[in-house]
N, C-alpha and C. Protein backbone atom coordinates (compact mmCIF):
# COMPACT_ATOMS: atom_id res chain seq x y z
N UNK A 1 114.61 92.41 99.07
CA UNK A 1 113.69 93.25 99.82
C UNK A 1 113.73 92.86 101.28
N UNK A 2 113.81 93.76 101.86
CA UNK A 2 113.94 93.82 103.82
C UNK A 2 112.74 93.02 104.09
N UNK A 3 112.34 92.52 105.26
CA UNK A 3 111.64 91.88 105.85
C UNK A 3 110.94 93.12 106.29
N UNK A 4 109.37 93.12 106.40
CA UNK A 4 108.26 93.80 107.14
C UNK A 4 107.79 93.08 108.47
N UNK A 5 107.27 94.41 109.33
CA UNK A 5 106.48 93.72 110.16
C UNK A 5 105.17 94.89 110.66
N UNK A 6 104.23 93.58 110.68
CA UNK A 6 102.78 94.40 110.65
C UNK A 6 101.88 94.21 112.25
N UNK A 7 101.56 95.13 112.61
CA UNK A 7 100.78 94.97 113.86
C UNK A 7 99.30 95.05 113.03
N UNK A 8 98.48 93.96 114.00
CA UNK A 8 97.12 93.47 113.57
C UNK A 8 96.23 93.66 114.75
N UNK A 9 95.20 93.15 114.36
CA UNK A 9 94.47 92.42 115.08
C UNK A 9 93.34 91.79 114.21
N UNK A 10 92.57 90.73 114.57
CA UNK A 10 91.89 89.95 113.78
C UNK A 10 90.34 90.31 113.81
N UNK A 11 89.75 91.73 114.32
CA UNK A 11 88.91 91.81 114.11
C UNK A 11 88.58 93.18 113.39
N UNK A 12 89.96 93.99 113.43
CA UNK A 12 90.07 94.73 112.71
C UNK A 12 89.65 95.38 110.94
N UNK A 13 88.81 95.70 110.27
CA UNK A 13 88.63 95.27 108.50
C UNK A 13 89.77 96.03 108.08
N UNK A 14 90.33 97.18 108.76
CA UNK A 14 91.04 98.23 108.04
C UNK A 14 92.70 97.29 108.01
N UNK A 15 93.02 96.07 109.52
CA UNK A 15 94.13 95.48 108.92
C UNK A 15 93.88 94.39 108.10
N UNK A 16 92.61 94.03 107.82
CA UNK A 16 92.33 92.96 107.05
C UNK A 16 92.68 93.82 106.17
N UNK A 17 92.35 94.28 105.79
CA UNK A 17 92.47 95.39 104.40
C UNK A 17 93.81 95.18 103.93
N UNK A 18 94.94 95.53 104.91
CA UNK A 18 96.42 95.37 104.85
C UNK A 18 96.71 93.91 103.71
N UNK A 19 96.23 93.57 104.83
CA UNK A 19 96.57 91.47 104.67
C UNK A 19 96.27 91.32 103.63
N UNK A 20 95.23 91.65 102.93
CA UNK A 20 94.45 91.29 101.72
C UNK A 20 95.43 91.75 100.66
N UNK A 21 95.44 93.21 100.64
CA UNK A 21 96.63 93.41 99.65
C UNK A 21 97.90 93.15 99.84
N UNK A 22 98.25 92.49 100.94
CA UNK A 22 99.66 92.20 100.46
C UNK A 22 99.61 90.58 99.78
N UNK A 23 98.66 89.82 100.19
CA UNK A 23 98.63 88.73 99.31
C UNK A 23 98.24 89.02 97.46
N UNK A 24 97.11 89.84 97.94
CA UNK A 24 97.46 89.92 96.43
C UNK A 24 98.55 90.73 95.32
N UNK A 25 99.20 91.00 96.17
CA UNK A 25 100.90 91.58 95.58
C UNK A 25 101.73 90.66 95.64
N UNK A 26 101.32 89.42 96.52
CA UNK A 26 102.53 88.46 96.72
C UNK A 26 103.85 88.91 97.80
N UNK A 27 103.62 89.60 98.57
CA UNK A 27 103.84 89.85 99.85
C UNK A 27 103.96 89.50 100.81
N UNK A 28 103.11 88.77 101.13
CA UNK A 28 103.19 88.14 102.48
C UNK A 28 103.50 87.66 103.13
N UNK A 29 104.99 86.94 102.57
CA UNK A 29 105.76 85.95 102.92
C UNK A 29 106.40 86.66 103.51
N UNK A 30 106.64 88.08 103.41
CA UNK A 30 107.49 88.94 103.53
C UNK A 30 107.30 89.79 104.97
N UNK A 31 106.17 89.59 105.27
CA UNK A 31 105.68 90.37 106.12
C UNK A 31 105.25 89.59 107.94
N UNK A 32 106.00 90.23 108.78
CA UNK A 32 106.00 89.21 109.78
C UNK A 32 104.68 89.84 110.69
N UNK A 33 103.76 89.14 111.01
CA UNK A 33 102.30 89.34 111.53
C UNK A 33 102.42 89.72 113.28
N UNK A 34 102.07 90.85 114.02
CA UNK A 34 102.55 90.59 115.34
C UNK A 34 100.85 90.89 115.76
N UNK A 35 100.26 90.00 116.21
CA UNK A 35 98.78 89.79 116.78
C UNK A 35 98.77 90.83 117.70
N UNK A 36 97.77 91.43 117.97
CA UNK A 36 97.76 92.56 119.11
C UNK A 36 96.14 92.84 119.65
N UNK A 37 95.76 93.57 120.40
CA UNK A 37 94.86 94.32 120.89
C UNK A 37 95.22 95.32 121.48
N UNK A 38 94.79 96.01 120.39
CA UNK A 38 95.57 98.03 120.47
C UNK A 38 94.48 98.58 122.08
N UNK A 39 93.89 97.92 122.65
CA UNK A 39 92.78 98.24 123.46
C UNK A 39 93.85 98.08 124.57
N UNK A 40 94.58 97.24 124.47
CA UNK A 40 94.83 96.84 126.34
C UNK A 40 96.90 96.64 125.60
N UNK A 41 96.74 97.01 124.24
CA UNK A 41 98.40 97.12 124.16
C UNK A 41 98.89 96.21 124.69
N UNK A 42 98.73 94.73 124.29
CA UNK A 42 99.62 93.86 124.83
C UNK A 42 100.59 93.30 124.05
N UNK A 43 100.89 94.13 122.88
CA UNK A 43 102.32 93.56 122.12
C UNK A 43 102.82 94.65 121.98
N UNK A 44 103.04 95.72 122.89
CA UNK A 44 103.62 96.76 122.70
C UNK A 44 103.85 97.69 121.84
N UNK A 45 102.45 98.04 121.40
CA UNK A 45 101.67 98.71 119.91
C UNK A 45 102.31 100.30 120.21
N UNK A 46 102.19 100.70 121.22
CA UNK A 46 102.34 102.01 121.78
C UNK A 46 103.64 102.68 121.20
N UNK A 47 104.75 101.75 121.77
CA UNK A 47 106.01 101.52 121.45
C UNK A 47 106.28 102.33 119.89
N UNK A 48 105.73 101.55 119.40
CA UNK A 48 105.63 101.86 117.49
C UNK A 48 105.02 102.69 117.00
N UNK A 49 103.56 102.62 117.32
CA UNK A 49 102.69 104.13 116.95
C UNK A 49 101.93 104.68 118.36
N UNK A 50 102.59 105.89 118.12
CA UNK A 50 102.05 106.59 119.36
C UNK A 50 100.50 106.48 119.51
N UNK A 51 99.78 106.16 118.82
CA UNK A 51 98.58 106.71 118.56
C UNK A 51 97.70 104.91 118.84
N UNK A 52 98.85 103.91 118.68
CA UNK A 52 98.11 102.44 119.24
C UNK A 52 97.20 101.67 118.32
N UNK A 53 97.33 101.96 117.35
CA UNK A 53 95.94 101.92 116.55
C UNK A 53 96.45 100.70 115.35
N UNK A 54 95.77 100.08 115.26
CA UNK A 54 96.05 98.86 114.05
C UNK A 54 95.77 99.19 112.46
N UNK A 55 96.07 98.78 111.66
CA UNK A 55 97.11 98.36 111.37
C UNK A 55 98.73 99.36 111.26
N UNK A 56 99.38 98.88 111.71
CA UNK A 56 100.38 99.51 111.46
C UNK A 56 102.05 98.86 110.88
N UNK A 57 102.41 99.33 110.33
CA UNK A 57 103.66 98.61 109.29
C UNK A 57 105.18 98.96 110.10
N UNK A 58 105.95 98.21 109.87
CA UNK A 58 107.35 98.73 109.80
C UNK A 58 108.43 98.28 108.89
N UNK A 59 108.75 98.78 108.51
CA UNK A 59 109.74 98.86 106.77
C UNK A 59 110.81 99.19 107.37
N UNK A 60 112.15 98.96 106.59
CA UNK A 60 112.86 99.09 106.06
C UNK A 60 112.96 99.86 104.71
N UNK A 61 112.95 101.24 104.72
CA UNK A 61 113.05 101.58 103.12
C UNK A 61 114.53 101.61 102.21
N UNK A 62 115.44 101.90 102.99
CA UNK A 62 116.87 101.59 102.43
C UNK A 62 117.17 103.23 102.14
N UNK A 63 116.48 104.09 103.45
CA UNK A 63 116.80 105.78 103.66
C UNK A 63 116.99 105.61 105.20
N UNK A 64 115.58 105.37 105.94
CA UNK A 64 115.71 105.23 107.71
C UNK A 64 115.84 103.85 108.04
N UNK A 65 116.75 104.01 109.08
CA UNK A 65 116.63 102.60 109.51
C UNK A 65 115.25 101.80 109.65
N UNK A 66 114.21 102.53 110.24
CA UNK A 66 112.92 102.29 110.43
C UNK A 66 112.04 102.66 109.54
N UNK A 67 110.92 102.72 108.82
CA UNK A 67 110.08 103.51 108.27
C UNK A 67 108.72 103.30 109.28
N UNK A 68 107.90 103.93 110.02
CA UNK A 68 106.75 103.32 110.52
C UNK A 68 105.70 104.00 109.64
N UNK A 69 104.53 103.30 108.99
CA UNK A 69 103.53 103.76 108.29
C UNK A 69 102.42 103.42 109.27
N UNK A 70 101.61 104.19 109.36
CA UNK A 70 99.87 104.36 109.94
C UNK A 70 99.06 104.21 108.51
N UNK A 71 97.64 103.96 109.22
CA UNK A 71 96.87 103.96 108.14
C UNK A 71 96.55 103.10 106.97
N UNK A 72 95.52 102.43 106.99
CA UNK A 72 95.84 101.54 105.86
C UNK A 72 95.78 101.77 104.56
N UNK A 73 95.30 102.82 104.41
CA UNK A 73 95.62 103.41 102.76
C UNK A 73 97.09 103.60 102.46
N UNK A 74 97.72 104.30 103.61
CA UNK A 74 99.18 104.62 103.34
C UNK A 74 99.66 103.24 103.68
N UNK A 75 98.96 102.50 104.16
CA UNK A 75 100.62 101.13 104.28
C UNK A 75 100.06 100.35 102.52
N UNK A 76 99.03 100.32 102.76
CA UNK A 76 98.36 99.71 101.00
C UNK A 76 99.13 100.60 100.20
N UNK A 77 99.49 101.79 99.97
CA UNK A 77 99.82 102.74 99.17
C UNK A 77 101.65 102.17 98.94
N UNK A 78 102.17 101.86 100.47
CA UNK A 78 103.51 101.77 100.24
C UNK A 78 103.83 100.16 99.94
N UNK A 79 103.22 99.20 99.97
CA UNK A 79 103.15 98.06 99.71
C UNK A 79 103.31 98.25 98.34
N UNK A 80 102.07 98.65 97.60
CA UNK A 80 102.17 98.68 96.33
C UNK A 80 103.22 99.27 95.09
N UNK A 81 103.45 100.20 96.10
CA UNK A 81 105.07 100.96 95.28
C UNK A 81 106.20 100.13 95.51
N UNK A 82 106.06 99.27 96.02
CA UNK A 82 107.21 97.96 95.85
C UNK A 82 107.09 97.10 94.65
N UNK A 83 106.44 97.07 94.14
CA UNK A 83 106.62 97.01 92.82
C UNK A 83 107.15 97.02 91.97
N UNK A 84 107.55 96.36 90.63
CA UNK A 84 108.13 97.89 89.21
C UNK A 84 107.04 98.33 89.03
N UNK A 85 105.69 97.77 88.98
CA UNK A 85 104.69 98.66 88.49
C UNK A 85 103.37 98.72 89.16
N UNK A 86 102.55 99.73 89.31
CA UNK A 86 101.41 99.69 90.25
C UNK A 86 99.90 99.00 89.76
N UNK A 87 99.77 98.15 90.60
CA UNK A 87 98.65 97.63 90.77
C UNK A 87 97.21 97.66 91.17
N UNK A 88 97.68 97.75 92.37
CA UNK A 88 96.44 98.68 93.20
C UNK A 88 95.84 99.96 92.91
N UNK A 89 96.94 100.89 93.32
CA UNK A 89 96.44 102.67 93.06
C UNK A 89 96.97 102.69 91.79
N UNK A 90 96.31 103.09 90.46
CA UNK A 90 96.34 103.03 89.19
C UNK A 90 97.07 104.33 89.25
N UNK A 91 98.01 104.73 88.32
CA UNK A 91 98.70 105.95 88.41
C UNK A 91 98.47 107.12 88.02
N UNK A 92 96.81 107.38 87.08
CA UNK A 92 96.32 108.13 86.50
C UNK A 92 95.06 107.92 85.70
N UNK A 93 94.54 109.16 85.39
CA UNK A 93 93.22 108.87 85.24
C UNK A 93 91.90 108.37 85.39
N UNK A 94 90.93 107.76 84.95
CA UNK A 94 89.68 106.77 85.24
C UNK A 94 89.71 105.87 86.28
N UNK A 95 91.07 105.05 86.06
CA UNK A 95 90.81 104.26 86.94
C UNK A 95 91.40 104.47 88.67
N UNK A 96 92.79 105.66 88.44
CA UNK A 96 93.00 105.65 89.66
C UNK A 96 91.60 106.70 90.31
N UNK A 97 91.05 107.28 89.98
CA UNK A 97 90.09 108.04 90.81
C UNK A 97 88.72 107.22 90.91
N UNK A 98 88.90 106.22 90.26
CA UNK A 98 87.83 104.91 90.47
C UNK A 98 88.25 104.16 91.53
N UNK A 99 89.58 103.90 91.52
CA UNK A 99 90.14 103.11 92.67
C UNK A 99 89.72 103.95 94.13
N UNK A 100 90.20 104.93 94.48
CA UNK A 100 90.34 106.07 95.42
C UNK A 100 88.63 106.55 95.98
N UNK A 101 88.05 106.95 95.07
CA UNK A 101 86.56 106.93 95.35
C UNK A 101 85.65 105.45 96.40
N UNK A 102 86.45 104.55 95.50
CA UNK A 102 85.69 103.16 95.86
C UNK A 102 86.64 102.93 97.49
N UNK A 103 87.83 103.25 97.54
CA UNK A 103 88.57 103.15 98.77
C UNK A 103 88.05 104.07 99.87
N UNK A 104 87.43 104.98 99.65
CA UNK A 104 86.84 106.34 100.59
C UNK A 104 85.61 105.94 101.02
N UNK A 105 84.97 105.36 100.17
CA UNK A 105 83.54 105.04 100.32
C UNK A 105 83.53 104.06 101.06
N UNK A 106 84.18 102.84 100.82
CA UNK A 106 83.95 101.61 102.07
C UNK A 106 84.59 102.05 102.93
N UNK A 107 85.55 102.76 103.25
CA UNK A 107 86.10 102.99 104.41
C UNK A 107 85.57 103.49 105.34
N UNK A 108 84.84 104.71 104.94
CA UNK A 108 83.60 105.69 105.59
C UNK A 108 82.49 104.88 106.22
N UNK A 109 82.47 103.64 105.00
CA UNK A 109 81.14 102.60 105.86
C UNK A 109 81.61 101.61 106.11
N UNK A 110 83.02 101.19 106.92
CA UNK A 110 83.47 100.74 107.46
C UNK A 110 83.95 101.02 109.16
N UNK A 111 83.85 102.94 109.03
CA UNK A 111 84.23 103.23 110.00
C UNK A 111 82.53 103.76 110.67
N UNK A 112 81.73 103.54 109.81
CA UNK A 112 80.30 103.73 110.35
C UNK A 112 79.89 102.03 111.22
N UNK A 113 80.49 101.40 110.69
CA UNK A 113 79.80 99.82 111.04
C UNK A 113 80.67 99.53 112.34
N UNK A 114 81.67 99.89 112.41
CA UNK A 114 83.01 99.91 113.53
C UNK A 114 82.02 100.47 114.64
N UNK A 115 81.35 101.63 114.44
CA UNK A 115 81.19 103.01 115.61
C UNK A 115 79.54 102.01 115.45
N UNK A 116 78.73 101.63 115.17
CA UNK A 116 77.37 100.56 114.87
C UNK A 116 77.69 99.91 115.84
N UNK A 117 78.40 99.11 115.63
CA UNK A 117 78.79 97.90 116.52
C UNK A 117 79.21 98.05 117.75
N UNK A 118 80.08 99.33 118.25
CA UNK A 118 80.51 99.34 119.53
C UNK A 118 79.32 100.13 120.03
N UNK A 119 78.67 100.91 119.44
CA UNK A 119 77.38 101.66 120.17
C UNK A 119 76.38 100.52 120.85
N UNK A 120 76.23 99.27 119.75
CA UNK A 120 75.27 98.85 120.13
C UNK A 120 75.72 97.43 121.34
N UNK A 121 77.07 97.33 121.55
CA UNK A 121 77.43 96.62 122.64
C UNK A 121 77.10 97.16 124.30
N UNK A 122 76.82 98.61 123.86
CA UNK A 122 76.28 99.69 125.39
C UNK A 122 75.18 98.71 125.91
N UNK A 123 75.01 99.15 127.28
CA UNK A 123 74.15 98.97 127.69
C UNK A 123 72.55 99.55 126.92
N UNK A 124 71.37 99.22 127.08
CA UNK A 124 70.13 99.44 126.48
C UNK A 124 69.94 101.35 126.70
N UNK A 125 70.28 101.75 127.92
CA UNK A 125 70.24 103.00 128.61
C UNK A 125 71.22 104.19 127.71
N UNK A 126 71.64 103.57 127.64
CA UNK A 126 73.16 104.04 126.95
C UNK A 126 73.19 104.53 125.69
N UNK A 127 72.65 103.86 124.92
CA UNK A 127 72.61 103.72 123.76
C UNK A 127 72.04 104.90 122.88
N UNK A 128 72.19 105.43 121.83
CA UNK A 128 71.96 106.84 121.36
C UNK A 128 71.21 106.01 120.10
N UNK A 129 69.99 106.05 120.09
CA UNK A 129 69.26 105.50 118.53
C UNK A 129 69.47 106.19 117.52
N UNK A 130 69.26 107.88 117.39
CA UNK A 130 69.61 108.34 116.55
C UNK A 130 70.83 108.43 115.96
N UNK A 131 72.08 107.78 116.73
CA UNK A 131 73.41 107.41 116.08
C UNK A 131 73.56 105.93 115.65
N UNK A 132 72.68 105.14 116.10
CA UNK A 132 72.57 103.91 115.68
C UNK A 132 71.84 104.08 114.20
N UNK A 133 70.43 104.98 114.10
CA UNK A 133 70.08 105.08 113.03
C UNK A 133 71.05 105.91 111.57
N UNK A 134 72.02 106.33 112.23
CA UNK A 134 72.81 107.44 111.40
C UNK A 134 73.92 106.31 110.73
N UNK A 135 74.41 105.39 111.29
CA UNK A 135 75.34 104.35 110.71
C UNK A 135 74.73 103.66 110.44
N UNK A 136 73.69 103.09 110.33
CA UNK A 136 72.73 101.84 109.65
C UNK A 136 72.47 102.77 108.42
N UNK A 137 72.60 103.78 108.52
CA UNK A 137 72.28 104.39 106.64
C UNK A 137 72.79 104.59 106.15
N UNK A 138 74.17 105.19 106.58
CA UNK A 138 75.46 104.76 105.93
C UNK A 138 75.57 103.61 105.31
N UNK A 139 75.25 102.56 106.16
CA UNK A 139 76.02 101.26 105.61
C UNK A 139 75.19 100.83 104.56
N UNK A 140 73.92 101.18 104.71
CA UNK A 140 73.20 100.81 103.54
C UNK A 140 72.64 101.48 102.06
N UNK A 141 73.45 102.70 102.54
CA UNK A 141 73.61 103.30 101.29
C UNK A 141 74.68 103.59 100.88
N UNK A 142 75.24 102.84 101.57
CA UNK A 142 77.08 102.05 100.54
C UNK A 142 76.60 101.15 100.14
N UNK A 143 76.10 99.70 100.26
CA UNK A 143 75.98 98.94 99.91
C UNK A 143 74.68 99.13 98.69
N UNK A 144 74.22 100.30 98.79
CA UNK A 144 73.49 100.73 97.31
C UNK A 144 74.14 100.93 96.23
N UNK A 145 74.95 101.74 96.59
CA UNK A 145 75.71 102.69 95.62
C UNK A 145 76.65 101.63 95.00
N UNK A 146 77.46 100.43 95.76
CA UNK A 146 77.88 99.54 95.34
C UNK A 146 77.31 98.37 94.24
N UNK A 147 76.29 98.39 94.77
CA UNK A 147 75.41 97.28 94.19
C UNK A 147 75.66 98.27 92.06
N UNK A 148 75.89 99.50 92.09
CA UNK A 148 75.31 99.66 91.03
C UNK A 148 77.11 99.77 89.94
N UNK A 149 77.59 99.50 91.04
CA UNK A 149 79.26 99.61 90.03
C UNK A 149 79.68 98.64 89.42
N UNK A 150 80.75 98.50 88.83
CA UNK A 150 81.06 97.63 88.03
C UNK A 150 82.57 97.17 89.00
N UNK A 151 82.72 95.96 89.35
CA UNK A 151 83.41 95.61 90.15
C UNK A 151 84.73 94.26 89.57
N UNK A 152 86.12 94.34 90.04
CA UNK A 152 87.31 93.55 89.32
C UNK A 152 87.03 92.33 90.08
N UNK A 153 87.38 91.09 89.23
CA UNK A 153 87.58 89.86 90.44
C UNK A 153 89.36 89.81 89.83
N UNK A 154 89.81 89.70 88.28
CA UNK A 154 91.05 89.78 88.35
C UNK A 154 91.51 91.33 88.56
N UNK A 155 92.98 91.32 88.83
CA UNK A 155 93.26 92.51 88.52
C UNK A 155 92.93 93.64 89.71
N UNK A 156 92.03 93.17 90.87
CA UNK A 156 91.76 94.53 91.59
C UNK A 156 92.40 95.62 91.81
N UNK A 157 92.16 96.37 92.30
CA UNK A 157 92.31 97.44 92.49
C UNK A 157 92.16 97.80 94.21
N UNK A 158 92.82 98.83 94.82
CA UNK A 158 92.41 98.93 96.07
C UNK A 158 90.85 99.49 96.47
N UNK A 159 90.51 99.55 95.39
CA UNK A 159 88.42 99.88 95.79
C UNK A 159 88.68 98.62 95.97
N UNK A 160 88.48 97.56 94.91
CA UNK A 160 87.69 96.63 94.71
C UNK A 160 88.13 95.50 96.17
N UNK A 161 89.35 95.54 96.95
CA UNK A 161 89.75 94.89 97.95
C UNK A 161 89.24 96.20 99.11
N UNK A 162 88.67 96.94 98.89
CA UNK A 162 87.88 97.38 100.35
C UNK A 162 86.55 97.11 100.19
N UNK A 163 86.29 97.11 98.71
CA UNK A 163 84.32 96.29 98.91
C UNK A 163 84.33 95.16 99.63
N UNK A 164 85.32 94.14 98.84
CA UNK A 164 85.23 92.84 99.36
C UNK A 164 85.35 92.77 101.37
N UNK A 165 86.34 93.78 101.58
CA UNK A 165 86.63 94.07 102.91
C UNK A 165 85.42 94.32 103.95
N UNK A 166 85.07 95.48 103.48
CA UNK A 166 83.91 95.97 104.20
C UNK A 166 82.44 94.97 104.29
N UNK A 167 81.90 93.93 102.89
CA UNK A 167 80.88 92.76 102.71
C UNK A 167 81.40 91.91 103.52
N UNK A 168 82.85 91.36 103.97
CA UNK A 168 82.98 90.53 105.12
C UNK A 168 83.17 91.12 106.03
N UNK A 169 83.05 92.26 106.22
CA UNK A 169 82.89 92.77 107.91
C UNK A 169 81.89 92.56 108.12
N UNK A 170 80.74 93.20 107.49
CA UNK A 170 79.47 92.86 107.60
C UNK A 170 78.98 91.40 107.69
N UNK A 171 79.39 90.61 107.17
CA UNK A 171 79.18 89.16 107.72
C UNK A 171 79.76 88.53 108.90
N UNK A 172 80.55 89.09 109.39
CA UNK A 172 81.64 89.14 110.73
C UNK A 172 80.76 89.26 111.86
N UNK A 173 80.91 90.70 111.50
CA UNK A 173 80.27 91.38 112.66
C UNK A 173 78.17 90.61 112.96
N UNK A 174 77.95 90.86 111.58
CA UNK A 174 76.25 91.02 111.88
C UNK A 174 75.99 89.79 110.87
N UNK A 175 76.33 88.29 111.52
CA UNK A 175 75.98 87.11 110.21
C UNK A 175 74.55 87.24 109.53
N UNK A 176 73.84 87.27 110.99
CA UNK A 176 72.43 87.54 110.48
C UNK A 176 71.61 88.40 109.69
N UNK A 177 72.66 89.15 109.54
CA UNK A 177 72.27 90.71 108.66
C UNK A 177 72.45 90.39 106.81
N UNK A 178 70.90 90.21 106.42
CA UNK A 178 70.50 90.41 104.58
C UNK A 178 71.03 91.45 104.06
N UNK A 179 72.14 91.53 103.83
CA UNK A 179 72.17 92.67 102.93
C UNK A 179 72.80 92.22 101.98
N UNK A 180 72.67 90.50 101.17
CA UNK A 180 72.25 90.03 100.04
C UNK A 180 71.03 90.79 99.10
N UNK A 181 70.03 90.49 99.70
CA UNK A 181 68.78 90.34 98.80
C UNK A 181 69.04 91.24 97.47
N UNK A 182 68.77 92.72 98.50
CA UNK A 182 68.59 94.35 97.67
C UNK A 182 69.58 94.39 96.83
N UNK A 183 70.61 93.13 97.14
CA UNK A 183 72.04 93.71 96.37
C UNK A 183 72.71 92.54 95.45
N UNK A 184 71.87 91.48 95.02
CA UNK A 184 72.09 90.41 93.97
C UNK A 184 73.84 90.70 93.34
N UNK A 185 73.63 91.30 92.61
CA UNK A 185 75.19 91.96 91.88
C UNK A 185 76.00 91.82 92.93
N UNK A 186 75.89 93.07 93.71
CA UNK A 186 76.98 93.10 94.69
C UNK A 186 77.62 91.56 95.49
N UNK A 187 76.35 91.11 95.82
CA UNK A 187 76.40 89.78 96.34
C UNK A 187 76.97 88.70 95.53
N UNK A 188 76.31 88.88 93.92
CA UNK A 188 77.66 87.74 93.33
C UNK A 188 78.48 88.11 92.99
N UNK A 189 79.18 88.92 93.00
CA UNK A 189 80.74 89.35 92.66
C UNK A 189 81.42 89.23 94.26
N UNK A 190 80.80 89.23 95.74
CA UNK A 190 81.27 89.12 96.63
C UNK A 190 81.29 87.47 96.80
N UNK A 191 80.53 87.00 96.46
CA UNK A 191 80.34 85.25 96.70
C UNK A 191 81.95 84.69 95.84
N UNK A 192 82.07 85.37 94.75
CA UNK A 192 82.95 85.01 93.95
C UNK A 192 84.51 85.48 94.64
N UNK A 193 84.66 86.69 94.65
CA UNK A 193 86.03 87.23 94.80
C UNK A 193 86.56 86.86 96.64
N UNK A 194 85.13 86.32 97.50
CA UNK A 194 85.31 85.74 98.88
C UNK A 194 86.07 84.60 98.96
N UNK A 195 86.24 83.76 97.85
CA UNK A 195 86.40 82.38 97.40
C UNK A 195 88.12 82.54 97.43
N UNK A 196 88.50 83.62 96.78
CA UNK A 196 90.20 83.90 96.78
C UNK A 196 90.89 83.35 98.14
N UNK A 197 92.10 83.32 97.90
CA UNK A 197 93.33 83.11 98.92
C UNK A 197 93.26 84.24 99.69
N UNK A 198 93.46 85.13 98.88
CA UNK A 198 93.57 85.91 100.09
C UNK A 198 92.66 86.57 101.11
N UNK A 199 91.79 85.82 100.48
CA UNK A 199 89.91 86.30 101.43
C UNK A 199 89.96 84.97 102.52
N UNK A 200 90.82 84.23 101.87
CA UNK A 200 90.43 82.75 102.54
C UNK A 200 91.56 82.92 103.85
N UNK A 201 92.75 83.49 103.52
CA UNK A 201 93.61 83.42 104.41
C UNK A 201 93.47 84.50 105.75
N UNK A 202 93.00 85.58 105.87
CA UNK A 202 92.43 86.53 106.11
C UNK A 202 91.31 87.03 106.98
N UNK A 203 91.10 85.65 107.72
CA UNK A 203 89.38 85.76 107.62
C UNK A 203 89.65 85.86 109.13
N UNK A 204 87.82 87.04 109.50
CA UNK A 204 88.36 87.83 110.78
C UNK A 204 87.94 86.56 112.21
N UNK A 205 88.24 86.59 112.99
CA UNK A 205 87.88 86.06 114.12
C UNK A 205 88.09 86.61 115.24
N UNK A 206 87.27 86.47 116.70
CA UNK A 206 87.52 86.99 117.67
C UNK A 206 88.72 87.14 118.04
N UNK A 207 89.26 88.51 119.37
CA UNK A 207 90.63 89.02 119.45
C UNK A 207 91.12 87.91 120.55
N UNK A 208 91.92 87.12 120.85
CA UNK A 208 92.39 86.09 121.48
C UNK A 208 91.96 86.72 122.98
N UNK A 209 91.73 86.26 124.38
CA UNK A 209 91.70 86.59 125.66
C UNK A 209 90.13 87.65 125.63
C-alpha cells in the first residue's frame, strides 16, 4: 500500500476524526501528518484543496497519480475501503444506517460548537445571542439524544468514533463545561473509550504560532 499524506491541524475535531480512524484501522503508520493552519495557509493547504480546509488526504489509488479526498466522512469512507473488509461504514442494513445517522448527528453538533466558539471569541458588541443560543441547543440536544443510544467500545463504527470525537471537543474547547451530569451513560462509555490509543494519540491542542 502507497504511502498517504494528511493535512491537519490540531484543533480541528473533523481531522481528529481522520486520525482516530485511521488508528483504529491500523493506518497510521502509513499516513504522513503535514501540521497546518488552513487560516493563514502556511503549509501550502491551498496548493492541494482549493477550498483550504482541513482535513484533507492524498492517496495514491493505483488509477491517478494523485487522489485528493475532502471531507472527513469521505477520507474516513476511503480509509476504510482499504481493507478486505469494512469496519467502520457497515455495508448494509441496521447497522450501516446506525453508523451514518450517529456520523450526521455529531457532525452537525460539531459544526454547531465550531460556529459557538468562534462567535463567542467576538468582541461583547459583536456577538449575536440568539446564535449563541441556537448552537448551545444543538449541542445539548445531541448530547441528549446520545445519552439514550447504545454505544461500541470494541468494534466501532464511524458513529461511535464521532461521539467520542465531538465529547472531546467539548472538553477541548469548553473544560469547564458539565455536560457529564445529565448524561451519566454517555459519560461512562466516553470515560472508557477516551482511555484508547487512539484517543490518547490524538489529543487536540492549541494551533502552533
Amino acid at each position: 500500500m502507497s504511502a498517504m499524506e494528511l493535512w491537519y491541524s490540531t484543533t480541528s475535531p473533523f481531522a481528529r476524526k481522520v486520525r482516530v480512524a485511521a488508528e483504529e484501522l491500523g493506518l497510521s503508520s502509513r499516513i504522513r501528518l503535514h501540521e497546518t493552519n488552513p487560516w493563514r495557509d502556511d503549509g501550502g493547504l491551498r496548493a492541494v484543496n482549493p477550498l483550504c480546509k482541513v482535513p484533507t488526504l492524498v492517496a495514491d489509488d493505483g488509477v491517478d497519480d494523485r487522489l485528493v479526498l475532502y471531507e472527513s466522512g469521505v477520507i474516513c469512507d476511503y480509509l476504510d475501503a482499504l481493507g478486505s473488509e469494512r469496519r467502520l461504514f457497515p455495508e448494509s442494513g441496521h447497522a450501516r444506517w446506525r453508523a451514518l445517522v450517529l456520523q450526521g448527528l455529531c457532525d452537525g453538533a460539531l459544526t454547531a460548537a465550531g460556529r459557538l466558539f468562534a462567535e463567542e471569541q467576538k468582541r461583547n458588541e459583536e456577538r449575536s445571542v440568539a446564535m449563541i443560543a441556537r448552537f448551545t441547543a444543538a449541542i445539548d440536544a445531541a448530547l441528549d439524544d446520545l445519552e439514550t443510544r447504545d454505544l461500541a467500545f470494541a468494534e466501532p463504527t464511524i458513529g461511535d468514533i464521532c461521539v467520542a470525537v465531538f465529547c472531546g471537543y467539548l472538553d477541548f474547547r469548553w473544560p469547564q463545561r458539565d455536560w457529564r451530569t445529565r448524561r451519566p451513560r454517555l459519560a461512562g462509555w466516553f470515560e472508557v473509550y477516551d482511555m484508547g490509543v487512539s484517543m490518547q494519540k490524538t489529543r487536540h491542542r492549541p494551533m502552533r504560532g
